[in-house]
C-alpha atoms as a PDB file:
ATOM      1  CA  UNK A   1       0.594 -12.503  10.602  1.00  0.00           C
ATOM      2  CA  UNK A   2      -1.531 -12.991   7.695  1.00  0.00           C
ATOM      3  CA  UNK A   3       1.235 -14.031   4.563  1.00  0.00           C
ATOM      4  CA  UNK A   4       0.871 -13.991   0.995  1.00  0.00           C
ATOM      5  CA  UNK A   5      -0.206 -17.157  -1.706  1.00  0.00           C
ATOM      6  CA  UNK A   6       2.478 -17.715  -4.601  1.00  0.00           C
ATOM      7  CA  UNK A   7      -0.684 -16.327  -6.987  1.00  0.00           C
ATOM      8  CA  UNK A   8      -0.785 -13.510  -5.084  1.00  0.00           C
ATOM      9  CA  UNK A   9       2.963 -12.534  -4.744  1.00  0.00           C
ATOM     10  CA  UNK A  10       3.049 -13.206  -8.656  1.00  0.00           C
ATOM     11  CA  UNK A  11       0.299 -11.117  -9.675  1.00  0.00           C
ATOM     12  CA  UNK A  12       1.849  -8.136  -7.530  1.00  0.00           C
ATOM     13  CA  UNK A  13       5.786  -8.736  -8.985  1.00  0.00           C
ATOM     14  CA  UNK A  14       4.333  -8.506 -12.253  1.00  0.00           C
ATOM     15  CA  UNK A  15       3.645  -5.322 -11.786  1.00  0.00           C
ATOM     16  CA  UNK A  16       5.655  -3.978  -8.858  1.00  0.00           C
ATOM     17  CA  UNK A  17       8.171  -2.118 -11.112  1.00  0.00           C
ATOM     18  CA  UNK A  18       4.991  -0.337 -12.720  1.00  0.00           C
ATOM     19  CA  UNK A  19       3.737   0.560  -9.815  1.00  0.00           C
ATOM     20  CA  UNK A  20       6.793   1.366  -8.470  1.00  0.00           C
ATOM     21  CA  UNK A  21       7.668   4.207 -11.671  1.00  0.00           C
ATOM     22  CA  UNK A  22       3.997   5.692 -10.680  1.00  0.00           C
ATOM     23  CA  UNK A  23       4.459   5.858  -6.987  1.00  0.00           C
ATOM     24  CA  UNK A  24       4.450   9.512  -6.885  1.00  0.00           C
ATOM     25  CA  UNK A  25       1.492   9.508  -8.578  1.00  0.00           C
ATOM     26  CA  UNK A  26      -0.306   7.123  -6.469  1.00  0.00           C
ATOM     27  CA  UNK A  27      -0.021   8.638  -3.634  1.00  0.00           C
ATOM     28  CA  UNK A  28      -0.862  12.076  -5.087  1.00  0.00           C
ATOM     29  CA  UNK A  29      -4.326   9.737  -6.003  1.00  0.00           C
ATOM     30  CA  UNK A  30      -4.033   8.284  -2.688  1.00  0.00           C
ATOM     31  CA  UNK A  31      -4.759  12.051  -0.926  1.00  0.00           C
ATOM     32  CA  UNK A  32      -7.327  12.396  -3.266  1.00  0.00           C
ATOM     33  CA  UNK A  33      -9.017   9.276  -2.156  1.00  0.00           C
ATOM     34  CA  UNK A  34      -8.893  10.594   1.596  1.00  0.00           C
ATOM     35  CA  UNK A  35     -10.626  13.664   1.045  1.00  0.00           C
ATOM     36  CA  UNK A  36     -13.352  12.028   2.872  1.00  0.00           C
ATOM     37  CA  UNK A  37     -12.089  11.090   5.854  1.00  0.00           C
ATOM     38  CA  UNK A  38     -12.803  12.019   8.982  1.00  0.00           C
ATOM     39  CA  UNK A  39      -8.872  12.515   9.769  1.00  0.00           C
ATOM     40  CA  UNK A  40      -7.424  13.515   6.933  1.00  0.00           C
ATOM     41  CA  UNK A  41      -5.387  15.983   8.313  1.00  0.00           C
ATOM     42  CA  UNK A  42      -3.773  12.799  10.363  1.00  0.00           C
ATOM     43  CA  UNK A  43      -4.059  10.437   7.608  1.00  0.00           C
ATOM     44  CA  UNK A  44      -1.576  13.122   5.371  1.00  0.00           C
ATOM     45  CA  UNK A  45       0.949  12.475   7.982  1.00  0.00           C
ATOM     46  CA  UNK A  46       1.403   8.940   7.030  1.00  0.00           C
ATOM     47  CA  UNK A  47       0.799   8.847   3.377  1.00  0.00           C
ATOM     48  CA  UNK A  48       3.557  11.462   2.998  1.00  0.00           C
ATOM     49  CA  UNK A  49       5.748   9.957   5.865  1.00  0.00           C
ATOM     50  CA  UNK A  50       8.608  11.234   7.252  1.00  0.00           C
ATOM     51  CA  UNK A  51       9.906  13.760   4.416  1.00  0.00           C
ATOM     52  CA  UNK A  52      12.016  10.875   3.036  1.00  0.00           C
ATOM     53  CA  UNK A  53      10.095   8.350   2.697  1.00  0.00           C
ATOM     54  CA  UNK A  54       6.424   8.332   1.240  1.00  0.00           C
ATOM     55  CA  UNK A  55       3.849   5.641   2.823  1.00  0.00           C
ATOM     56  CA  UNK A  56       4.050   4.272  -0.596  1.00  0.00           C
ATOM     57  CA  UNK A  57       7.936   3.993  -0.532  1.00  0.00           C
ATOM     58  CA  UNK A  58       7.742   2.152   2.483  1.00  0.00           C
ATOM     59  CA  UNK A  59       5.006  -0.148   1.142  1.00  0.00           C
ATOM     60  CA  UNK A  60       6.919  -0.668  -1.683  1.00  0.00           C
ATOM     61  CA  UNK A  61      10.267  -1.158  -0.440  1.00  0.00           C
ATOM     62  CA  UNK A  62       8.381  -3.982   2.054  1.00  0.00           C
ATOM     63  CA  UNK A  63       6.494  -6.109  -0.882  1.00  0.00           C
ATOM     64  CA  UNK A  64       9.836  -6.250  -2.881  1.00  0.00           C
ATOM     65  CA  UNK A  65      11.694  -7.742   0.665  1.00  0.00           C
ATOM     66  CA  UNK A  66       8.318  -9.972   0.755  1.00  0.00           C
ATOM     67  CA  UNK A  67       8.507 -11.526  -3.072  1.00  0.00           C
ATOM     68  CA  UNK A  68      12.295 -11.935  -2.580  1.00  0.00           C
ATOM     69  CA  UNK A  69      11.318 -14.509   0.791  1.00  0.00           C
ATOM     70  CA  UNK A  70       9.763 -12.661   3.767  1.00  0.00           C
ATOM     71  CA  UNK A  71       8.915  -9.280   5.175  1.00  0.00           C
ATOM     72  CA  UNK A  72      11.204  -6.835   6.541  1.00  0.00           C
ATOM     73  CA  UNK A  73      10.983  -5.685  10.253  1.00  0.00           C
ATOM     74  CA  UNK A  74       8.282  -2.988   9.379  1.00  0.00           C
ATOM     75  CA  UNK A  75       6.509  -2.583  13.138  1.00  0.00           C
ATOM     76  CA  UNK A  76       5.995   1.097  14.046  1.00  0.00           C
ATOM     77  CA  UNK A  77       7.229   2.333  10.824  1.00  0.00           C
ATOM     78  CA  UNK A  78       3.228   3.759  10.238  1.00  0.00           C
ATOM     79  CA  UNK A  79       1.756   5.415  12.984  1.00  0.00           C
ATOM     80  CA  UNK A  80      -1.365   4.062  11.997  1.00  0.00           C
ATOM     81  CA  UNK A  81      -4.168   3.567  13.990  1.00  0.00           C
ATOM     82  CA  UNK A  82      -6.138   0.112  13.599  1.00  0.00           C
ATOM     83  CA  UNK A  83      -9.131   1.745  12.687  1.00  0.00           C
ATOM     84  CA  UNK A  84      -7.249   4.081   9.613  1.00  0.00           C
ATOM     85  CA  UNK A  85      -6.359   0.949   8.116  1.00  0.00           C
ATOM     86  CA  UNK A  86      -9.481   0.277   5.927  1.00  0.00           C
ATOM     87  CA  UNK A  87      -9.339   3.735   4.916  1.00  0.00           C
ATOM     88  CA  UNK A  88      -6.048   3.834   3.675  1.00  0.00           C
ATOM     89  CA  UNK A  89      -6.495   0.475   1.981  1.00  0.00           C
ATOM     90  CA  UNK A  90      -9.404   1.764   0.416  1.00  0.00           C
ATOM     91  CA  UNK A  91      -7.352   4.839  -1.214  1.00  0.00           C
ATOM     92  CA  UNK A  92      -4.694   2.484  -2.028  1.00  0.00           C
ATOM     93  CA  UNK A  93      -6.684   0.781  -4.054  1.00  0.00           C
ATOM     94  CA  UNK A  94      -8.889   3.338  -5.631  1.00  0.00           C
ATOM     95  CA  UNK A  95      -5.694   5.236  -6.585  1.00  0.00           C
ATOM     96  CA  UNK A  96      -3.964   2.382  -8.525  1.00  0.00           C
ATOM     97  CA  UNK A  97      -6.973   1.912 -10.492  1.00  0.00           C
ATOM     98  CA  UNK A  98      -6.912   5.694 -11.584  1.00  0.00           C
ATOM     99  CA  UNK A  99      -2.897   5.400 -12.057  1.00  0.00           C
ATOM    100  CA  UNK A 100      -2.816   1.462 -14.094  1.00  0.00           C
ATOM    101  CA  UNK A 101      -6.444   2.413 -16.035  1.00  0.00           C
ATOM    102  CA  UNK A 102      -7.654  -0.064 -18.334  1.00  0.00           C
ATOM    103  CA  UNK A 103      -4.551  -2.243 -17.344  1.00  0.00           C
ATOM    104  CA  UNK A 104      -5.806  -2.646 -13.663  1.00  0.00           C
ATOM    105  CA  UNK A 105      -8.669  -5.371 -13.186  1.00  0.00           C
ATOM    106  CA  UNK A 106     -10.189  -6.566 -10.410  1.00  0.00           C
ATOM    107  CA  UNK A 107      -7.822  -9.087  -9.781  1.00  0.00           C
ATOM    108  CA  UNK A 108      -4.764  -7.273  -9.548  1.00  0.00           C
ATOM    109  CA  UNK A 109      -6.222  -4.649  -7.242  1.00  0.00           C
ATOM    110  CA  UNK A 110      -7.420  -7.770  -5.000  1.00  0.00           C
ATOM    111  CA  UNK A 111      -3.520  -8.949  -4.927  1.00  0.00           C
ATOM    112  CA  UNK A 112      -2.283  -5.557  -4.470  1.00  0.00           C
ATOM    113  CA  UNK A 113      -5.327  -5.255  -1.671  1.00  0.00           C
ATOM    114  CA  UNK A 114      -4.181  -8.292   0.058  1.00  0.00           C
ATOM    115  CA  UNK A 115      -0.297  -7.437  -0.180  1.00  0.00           C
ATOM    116  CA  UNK A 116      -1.019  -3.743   1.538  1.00  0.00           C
ATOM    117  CA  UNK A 117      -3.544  -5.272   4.540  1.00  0.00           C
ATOM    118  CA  UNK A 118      -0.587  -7.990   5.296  1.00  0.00           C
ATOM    119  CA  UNK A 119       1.534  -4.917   5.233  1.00  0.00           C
ATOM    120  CA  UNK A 120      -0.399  -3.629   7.343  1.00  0.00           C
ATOM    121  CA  UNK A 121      -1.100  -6.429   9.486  1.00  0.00           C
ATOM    122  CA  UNK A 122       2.866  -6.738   9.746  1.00  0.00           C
ATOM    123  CA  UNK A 123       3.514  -2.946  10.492  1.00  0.00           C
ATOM    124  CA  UNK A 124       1.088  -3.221  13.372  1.00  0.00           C
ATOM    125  CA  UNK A 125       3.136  -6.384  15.181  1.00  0.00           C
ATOM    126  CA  UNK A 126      -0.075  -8.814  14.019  1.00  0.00           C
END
């Protein structure tokens, strides 16, 4: 599995509590995002999870295990298929530049980009 530079893991613990106090409304930006895709229906099963637990909960709660030394046992937590993946990265990324604004940069969304596909990468088994 793909793992994360120092750069990168800094960049995203810099602003994980942020993003972490604006989770609801990232994933509310998130569905907005998928409004497009062919599966929506399917892809609103795993962005709002399993009633507990948002996609974004689950995301976060993994890249807080990952900065503190390595990646919880996340396979099968998704029930994503490999081809949703870009989508949902995609929304990921367009919704935390609608919820940080002026504060997000291209940057940051790269290192949040990078953290979700090895999250993704790790949730998959690969």
């Amino acid at each position: 599995m793909a793992d994360l530079s120092l750069e990168t893991l800094s960049m995203v613990g810099a602003t994980l509590d942020e993003v972490r106090a604006a989770r609801s409304a990232v994933m509310l930006r998130m569905w907005h995002h998928l409004d497009a895709a062919p599966d929506r229906e399917a892809m609103f099963g795993i962005v709002v999870g399993d009633g507990q637990q948002t996609f974004v909960d689950r995301f976060l709660f993994a890249v807080d295990r990952r900065i503190g030394g390595r990646w919880p046992q996340v396979q099968g937590w998704l029930g994503l298929r490999a081809d949703q993946a870009p989508v949902l990265e995609d929304a990921f990324r367009r919704a935390l530049a609608d919820v940080l604004g002026p504060r997000s940069n291209a940057l940051l969304l790269n290192a949040w980009g990078l953290a979700l596909h090895a999250f993704l990468a790790q949730s998959h088994g690969g």
